[in-house]
ModelCIF file with pLDDT and N, C-alpha, C, O atoms, coordinates in Angstrom:
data_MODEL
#
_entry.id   MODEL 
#
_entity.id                         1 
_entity.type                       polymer 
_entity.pdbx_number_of_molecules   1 
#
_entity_poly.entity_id                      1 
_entity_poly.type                           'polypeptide(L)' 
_entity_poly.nstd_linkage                   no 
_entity_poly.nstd_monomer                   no 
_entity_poly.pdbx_seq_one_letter_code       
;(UNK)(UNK)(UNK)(UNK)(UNK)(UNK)(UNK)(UNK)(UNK)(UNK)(UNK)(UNK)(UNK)(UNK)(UNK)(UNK)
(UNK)(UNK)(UNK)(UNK)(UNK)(UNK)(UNK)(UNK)(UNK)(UNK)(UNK)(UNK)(UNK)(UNK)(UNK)(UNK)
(UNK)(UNK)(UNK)(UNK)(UNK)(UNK)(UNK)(UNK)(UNK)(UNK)(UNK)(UNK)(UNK)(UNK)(UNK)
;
_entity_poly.pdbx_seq_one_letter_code_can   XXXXXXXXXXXXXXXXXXXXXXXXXXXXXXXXXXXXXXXXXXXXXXX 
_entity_poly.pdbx_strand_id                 A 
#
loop_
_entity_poly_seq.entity_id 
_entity_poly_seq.num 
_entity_poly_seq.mon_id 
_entity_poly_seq.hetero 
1 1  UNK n 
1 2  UNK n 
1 3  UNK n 
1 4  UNK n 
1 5  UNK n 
1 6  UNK n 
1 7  UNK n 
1 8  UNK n 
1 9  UNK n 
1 10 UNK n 
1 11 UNK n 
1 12 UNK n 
1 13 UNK n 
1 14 UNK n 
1 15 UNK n 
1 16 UNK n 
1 17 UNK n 
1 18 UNK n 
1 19 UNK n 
1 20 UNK n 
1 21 UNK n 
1 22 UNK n 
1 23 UNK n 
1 24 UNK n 
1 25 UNK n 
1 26 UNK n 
1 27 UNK n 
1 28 UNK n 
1 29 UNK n 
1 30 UNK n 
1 31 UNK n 
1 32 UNK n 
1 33 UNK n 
1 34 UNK n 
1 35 UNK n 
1 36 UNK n 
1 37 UNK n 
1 38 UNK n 
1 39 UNK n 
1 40 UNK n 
1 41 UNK n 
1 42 UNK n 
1 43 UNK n 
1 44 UNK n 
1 45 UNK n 
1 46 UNK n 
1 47 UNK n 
#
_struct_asym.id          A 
_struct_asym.entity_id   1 
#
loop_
_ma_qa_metric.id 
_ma_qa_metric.mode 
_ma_qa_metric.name 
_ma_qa_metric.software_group_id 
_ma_qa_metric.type 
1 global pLDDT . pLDDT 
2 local  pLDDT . pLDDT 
#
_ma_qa_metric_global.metric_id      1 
_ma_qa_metric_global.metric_value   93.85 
_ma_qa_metric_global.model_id       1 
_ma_qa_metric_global.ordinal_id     1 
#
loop_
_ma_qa_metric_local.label_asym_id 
_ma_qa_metric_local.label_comp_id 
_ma_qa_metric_local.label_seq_id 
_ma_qa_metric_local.metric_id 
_ma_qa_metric_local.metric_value 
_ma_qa_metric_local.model_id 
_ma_qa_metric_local.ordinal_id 
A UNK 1  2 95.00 1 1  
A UNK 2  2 95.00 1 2  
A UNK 3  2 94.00 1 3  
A UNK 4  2 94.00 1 4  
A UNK 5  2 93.00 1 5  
A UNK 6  2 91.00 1 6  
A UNK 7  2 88.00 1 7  
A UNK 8  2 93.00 1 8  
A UNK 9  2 95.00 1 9  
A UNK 10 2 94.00 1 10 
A UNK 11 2 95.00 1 11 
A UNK 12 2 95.00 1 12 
A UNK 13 2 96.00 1 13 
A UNK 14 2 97.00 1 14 
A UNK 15 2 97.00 1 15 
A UNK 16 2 96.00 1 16 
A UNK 17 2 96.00 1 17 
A UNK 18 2 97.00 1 18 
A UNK 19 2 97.00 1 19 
A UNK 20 2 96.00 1 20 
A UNK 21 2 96.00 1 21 
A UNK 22 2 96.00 1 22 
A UNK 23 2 96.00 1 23 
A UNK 24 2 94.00 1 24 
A UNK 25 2 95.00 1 25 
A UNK 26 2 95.00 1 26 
A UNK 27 2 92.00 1 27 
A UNK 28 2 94.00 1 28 
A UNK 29 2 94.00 1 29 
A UNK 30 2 94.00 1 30 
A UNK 31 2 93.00 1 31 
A UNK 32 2 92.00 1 32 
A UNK 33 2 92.00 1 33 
A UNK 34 2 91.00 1 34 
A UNK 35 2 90.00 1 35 
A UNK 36 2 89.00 1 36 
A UNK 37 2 92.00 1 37 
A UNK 38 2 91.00 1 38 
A UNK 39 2 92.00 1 39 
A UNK 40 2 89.00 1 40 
A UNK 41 2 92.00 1 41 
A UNK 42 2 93.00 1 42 
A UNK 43 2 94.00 1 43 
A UNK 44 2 95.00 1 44 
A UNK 45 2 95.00 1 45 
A UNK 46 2 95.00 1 46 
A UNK 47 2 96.00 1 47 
#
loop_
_atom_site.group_PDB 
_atom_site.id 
_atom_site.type_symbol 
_atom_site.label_atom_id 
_atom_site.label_alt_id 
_atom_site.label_comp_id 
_atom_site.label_asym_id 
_atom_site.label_entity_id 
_atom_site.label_seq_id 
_atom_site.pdbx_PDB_ins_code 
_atom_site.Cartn_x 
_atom_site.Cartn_y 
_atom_site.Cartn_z 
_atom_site.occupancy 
_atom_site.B_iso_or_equiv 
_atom_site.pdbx_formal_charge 
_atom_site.auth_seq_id 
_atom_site.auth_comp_id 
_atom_site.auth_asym_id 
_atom_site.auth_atom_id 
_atom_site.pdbx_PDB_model_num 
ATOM 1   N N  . UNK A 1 1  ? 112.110 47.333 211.016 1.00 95.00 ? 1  UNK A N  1 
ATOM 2   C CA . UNK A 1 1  ? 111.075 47.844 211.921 1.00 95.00 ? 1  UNK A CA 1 
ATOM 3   C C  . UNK A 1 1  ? 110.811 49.327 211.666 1.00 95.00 ? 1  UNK A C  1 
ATOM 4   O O  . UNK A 1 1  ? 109.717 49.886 211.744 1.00 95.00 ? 1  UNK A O  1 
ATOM 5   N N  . UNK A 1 2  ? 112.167 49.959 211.301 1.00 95.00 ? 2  UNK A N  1 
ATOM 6   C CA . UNK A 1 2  ? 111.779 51.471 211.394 1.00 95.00 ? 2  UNK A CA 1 
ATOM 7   C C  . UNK A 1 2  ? 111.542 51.761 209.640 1.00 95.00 ? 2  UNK A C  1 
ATOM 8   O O  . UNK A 1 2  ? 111.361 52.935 209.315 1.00 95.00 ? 2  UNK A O  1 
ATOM 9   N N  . UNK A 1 3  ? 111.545 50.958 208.816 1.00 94.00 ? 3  UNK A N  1 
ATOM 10  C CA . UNK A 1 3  ? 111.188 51.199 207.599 1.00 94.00 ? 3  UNK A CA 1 
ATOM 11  C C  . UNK A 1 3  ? 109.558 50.810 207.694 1.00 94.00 ? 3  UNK A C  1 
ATOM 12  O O  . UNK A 1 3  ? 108.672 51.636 207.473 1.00 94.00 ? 3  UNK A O  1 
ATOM 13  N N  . UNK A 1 4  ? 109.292 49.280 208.097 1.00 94.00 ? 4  UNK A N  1 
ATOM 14  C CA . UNK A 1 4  ? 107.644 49.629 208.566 1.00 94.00 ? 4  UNK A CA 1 
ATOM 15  C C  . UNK A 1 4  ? 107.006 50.821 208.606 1.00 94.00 ? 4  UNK A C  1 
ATOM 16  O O  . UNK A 1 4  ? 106.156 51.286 207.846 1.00 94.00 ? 4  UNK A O  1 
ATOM 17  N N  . UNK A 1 5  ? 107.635 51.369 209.813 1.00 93.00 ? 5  UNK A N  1 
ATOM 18  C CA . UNK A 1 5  ? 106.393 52.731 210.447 1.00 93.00 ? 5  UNK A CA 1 
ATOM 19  C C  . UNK A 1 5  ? 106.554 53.889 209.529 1.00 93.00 ? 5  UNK A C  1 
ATOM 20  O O  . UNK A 1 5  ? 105.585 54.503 209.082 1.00 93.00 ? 5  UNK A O  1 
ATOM 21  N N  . UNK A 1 6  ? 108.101 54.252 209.184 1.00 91.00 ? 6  UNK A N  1 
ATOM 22  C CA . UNK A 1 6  ? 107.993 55.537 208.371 1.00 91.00 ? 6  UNK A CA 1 
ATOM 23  C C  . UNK A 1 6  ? 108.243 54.997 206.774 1.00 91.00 ? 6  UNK A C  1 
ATOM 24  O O  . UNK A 1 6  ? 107.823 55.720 205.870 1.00 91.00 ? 6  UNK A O  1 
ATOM 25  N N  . UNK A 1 7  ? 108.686 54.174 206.556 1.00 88.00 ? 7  UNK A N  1 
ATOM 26  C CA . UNK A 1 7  ? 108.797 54.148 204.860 1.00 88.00 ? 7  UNK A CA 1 
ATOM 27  C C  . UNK A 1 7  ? 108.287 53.374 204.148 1.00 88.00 ? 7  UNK A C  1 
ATOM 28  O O  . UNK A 1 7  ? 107.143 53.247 204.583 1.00 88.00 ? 7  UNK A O  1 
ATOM 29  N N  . UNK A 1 8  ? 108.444 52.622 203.116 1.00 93.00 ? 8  UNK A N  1 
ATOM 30  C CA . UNK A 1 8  ? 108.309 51.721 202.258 1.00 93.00 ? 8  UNK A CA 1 
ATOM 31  C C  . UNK A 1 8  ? 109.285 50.682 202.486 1.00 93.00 ? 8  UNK A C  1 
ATOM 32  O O  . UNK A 1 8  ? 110.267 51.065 201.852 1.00 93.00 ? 8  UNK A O  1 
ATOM 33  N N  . UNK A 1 9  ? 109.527 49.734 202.960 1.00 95.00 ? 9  UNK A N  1 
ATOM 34  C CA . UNK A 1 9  ? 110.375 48.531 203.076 1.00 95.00 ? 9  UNK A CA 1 
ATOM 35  C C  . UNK A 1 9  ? 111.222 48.215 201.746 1.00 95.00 ? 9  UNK A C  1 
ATOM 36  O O  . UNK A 1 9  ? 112.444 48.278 201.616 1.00 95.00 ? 9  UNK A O  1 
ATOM 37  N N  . UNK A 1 10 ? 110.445 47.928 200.983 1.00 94.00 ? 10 UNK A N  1 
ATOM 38  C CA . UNK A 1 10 ? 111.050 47.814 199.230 1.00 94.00 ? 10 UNK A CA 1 
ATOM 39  C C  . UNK A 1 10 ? 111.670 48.999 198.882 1.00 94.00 ? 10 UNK A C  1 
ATOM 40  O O  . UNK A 1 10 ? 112.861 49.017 198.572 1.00 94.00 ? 10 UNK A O  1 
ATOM 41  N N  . UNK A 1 11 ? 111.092 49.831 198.899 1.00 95.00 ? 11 UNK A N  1 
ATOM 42  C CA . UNK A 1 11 ? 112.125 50.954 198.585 1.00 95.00 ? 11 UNK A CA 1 
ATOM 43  C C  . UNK A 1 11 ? 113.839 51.429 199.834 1.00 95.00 ? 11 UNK A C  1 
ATOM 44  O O  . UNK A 1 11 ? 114.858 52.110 199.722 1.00 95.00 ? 11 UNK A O  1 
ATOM 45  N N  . UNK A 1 12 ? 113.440 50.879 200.483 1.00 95.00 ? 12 UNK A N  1 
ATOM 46  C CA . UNK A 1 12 ? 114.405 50.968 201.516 1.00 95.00 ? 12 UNK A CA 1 
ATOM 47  C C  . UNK A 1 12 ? 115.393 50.112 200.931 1.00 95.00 ? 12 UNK A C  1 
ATOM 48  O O  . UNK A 1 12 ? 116.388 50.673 200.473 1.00 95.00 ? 12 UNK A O  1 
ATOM 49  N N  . UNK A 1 13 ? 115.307 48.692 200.844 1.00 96.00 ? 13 UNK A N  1 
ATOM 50  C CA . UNK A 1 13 ? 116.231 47.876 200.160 1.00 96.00 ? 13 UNK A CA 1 
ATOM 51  C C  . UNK A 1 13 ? 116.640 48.498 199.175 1.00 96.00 ? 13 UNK A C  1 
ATOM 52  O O  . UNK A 1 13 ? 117.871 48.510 199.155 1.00 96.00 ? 13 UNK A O  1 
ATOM 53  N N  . UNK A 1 14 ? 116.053 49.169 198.110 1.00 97.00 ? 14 UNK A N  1 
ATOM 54  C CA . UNK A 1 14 ? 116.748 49.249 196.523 1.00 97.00 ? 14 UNK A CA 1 
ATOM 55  C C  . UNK A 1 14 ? 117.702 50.451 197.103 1.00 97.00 ? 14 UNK A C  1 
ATOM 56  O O  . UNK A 1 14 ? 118.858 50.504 196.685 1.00 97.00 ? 14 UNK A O  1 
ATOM 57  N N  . UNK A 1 15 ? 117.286 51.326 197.967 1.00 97.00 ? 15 UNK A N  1 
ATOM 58  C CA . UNK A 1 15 ? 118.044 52.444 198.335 1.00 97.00 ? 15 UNK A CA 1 
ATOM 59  C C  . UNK A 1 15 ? 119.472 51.798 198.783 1.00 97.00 ? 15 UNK A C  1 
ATOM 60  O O  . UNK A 1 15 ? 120.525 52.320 198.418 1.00 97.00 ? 15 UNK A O  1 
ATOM 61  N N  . UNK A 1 16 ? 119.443 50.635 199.592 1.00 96.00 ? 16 UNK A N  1 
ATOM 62  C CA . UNK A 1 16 ? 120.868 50.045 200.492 1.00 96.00 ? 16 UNK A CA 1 
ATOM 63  C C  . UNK A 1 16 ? 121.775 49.910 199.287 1.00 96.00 ? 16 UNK A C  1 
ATOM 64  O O  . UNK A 1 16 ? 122.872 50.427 199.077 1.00 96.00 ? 16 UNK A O  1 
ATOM 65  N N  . UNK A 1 17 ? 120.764 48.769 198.260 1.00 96.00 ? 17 UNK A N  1 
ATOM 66  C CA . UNK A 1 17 ? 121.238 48.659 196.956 1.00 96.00 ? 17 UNK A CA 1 
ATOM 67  C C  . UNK A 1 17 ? 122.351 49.505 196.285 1.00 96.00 ? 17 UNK A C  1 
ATOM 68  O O  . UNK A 1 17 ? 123.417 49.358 195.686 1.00 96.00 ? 17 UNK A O  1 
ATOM 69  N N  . UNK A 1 18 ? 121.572 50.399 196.686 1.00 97.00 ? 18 UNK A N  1 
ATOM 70  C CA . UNK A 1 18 ? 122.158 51.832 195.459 1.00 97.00 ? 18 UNK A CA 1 
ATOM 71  C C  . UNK A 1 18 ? 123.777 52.302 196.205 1.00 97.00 ? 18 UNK A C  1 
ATOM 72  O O  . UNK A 1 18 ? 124.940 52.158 195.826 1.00 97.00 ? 18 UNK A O  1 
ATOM 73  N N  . UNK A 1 19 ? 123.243 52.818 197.236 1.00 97.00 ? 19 UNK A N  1 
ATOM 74  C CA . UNK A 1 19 ? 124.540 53.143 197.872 1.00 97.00 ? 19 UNK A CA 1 
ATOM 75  C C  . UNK A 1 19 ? 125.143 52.081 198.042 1.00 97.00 ? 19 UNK A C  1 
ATOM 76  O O  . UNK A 1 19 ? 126.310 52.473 198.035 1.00 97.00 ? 19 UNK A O  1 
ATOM 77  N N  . UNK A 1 20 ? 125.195 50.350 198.283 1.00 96.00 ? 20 UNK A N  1 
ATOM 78  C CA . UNK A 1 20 ? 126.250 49.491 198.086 1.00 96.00 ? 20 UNK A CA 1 
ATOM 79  C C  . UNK A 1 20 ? 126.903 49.527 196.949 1.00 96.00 ? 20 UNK A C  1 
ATOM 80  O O  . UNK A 1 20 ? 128.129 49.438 197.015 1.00 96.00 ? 20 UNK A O  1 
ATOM 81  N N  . UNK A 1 21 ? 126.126 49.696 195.354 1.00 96.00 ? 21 UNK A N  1 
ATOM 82  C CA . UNK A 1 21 ? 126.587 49.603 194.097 1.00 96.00 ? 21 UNK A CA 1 
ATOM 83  C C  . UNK A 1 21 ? 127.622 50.646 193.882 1.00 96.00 ? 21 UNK A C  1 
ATOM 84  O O  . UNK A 1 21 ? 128.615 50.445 193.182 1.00 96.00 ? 21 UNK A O  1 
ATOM 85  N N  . UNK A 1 22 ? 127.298 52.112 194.688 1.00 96.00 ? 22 UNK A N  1 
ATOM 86  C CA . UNK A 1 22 ? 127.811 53.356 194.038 1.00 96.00 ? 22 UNK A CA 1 
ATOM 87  C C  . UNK A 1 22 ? 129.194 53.247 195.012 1.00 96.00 ? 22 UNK A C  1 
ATOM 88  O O  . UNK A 1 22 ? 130.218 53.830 194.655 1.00 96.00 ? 22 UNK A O  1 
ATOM 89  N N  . UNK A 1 23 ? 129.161 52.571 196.090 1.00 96.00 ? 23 UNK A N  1 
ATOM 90  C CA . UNK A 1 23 ? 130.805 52.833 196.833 1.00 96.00 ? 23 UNK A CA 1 
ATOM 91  C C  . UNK A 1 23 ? 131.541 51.302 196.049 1.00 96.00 ? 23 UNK A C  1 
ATOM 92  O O  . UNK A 1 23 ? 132.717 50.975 196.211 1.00 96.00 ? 23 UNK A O  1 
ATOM 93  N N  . UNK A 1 24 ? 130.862 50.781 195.482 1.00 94.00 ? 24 UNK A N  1 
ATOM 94  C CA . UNK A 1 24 ? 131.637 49.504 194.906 1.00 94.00 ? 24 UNK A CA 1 
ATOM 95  C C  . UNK A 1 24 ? 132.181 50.143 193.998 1.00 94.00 ? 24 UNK A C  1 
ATOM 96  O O  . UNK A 1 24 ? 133.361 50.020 193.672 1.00 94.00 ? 24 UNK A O  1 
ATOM 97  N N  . UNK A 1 25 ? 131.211 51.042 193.401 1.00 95.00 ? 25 UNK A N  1 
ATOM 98  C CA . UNK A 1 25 ? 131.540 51.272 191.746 1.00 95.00 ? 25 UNK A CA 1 
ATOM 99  C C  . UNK A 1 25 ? 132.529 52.435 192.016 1.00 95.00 ? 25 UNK A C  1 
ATOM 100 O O  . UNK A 1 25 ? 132.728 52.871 190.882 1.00 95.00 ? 25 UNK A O  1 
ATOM 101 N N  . UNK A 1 26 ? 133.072 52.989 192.652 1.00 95.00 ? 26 UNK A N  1 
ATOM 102 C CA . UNK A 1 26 ? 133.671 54.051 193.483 1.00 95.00 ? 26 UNK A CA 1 
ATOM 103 C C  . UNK A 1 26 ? 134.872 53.915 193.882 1.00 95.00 ? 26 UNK A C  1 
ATOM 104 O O  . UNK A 1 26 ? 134.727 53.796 195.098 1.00 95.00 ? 26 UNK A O  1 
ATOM 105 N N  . UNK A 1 27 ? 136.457 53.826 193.567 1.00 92.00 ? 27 UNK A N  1 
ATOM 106 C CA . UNK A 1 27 ? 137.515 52.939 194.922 1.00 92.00 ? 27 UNK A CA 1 
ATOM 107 C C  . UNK A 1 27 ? 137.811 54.196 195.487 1.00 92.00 ? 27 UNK A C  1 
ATOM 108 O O  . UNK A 1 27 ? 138.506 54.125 196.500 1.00 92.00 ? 27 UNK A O  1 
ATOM 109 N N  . UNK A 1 28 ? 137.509 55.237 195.151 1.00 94.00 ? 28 UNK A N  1 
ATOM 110 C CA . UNK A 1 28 ? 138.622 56.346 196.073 1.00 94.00 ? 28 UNK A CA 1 
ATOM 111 C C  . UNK A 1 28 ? 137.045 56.746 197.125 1.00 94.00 ? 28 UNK A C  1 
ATOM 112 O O  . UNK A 1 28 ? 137.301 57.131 198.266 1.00 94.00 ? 28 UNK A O  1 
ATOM 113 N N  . UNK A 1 29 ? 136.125 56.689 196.891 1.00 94.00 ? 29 UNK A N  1 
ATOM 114 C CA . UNK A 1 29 ? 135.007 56.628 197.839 1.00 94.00 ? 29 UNK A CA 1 
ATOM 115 C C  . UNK A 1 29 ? 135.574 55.889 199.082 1.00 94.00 ? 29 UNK A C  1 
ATOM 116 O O  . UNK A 1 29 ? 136.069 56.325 200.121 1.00 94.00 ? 29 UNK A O  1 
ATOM 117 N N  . UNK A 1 30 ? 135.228 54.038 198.428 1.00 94.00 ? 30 UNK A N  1 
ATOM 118 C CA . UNK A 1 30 ? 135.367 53.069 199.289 1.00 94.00 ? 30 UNK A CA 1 
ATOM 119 C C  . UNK A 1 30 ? 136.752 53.198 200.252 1.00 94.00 ? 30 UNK A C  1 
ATOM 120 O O  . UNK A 1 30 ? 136.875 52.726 201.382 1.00 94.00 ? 30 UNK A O  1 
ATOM 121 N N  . UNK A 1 31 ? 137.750 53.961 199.498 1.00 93.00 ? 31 UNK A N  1 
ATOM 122 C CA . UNK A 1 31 ? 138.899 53.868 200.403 1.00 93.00 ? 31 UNK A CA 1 
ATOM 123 C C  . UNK A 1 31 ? 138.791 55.130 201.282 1.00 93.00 ? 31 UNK A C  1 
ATOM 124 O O  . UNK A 1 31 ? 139.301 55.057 202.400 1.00 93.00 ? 31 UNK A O  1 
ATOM 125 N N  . UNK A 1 32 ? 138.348 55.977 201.011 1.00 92.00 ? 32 UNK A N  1 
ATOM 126 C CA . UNK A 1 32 ? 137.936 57.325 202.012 1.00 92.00 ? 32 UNK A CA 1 
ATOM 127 C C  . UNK A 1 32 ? 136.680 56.627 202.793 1.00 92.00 ? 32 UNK A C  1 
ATOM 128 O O  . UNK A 1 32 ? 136.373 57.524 203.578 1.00 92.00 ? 32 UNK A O  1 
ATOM 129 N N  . UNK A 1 33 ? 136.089 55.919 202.949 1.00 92.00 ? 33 UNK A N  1 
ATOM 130 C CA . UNK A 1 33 ? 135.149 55.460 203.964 1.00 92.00 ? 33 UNK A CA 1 
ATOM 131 C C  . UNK A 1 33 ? 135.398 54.539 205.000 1.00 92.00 ? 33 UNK A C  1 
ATOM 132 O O  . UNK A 1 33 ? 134.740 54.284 206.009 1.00 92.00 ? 33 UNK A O  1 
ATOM 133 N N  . UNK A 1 34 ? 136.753 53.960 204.463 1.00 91.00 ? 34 UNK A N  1 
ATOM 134 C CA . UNK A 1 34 ? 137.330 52.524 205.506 1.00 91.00 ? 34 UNK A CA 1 
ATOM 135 C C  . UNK A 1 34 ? 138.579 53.163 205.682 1.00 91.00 ? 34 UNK A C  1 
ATOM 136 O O  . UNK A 1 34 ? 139.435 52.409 206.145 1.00 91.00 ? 34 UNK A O  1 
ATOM 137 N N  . UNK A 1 35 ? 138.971 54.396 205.442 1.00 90.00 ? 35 UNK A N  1 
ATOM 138 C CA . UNK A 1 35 ? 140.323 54.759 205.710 1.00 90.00 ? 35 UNK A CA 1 
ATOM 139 C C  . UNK A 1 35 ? 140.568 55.263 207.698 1.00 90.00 ? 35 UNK A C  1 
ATOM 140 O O  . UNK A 1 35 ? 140.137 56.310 208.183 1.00 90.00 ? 35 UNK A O  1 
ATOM 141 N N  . UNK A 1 36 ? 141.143 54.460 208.270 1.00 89.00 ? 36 UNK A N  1 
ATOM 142 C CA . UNK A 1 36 ? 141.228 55.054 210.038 1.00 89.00 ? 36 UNK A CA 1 
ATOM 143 C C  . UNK A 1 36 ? 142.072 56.632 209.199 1.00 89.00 ? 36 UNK A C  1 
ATOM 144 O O  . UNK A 1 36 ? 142.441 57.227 210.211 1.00 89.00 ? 36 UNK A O  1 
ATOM 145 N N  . UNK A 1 37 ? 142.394 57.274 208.328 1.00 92.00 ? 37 UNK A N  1 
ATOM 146 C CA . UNK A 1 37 ? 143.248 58.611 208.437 1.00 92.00 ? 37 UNK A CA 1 
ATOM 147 C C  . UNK A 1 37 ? 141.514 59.382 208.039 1.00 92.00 ? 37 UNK A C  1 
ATOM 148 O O  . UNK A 1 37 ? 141.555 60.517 208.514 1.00 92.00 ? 37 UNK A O  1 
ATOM 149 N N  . UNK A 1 38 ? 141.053 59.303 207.818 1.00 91.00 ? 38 UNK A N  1 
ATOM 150 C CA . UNK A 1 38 ? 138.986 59.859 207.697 1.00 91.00 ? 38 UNK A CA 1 
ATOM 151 C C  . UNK A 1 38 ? 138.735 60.250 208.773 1.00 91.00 ? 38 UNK A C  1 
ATOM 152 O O  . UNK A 1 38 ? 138.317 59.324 209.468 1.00 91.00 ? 38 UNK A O  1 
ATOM 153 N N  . UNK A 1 39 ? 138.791 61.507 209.468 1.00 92.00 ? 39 UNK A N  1 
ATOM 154 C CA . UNK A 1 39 ? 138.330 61.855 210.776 1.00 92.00 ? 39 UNK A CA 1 
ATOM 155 C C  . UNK A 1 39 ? 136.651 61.601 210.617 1.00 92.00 ? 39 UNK A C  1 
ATOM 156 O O  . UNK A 1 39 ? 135.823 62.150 209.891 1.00 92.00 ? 39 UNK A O  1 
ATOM 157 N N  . UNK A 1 40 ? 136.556 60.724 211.439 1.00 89.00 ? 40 UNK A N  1 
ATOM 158 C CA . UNK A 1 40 ? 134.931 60.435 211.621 1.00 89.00 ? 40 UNK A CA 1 
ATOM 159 C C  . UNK A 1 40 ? 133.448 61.431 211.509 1.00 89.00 ? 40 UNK A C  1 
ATOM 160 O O  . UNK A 1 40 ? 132.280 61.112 211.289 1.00 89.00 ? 40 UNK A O  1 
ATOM 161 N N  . UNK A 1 41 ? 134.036 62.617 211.741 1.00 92.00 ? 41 UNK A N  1 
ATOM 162 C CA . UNK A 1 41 ? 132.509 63.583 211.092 1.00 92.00 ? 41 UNK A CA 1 
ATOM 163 C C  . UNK A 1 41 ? 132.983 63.656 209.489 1.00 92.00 ? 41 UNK A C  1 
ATOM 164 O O  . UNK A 1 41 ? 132.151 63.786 208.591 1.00 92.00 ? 41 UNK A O  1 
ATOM 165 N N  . UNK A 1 42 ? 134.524 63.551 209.220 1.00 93.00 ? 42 UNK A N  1 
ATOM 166 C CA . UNK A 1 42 ? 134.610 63.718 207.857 1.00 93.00 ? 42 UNK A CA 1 
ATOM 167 C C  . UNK A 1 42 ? 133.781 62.512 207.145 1.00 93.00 ? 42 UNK A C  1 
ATOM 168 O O  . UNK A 1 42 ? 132.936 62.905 206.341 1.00 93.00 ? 42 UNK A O  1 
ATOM 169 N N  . UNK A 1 43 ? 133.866 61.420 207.277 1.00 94.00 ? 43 UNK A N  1 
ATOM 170 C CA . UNK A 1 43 ? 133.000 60.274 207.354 1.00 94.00 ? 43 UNK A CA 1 
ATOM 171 C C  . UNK A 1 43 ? 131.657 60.053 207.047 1.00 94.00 ? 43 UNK A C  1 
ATOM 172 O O  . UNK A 1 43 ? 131.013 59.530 206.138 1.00 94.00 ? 43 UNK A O  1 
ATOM 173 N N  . UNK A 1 44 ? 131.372 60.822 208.468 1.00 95.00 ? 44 UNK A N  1 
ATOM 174 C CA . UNK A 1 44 ? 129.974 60.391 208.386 1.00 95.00 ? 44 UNK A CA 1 
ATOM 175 C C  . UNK A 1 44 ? 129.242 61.808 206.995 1.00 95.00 ? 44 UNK A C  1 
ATOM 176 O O  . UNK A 1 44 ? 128.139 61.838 206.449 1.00 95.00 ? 44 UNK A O  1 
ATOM 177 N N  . UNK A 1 45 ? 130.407 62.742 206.862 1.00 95.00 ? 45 UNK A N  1 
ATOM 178 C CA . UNK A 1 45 ? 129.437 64.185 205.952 1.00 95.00 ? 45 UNK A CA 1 
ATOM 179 C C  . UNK A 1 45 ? 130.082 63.347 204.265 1.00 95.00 ? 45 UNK A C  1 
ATOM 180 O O  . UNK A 1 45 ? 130.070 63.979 203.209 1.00 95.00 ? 45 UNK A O  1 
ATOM 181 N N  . UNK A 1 46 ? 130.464 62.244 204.340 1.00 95.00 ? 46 UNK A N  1 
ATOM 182 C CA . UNK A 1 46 ? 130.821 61.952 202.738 1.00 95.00 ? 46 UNK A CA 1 
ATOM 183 C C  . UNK A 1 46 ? 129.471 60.549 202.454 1.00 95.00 ? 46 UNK A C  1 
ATOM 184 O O  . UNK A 1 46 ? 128.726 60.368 201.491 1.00 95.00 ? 46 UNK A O  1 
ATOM 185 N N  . UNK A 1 47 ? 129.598 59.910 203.531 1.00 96.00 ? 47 UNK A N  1 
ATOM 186 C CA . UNK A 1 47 ? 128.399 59.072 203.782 1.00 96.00 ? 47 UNK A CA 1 
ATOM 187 C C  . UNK A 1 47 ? 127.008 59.663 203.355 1.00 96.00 ? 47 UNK A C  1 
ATOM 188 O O  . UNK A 1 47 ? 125.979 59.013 203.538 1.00 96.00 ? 47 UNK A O  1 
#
């Protein structure tokens, strides 16, 4: 809905894409993002 009004829908997907591929392709990412020791603004500023 909110890609409707402000973006491109298709480009929105390839974007999810991208960042799913790059924390796959990533383990010390993926494990700093699901880690509970990640204080949560630390989190959300690596996100």
């Amino acid at each position: 809905e909110v890609a409707r009004s402000e973006s491109d829908p298709a480009a929105v997907q390839q974007h999810l894409g991208a960042v799913l591929a790059t924390i796959r392709d990533n383990g010390e990412l993926a494990a700093a993002l699901s880690s509970r020791h990640v204080p949560d603004a630390a989190r959300r500023n690596i996100i």
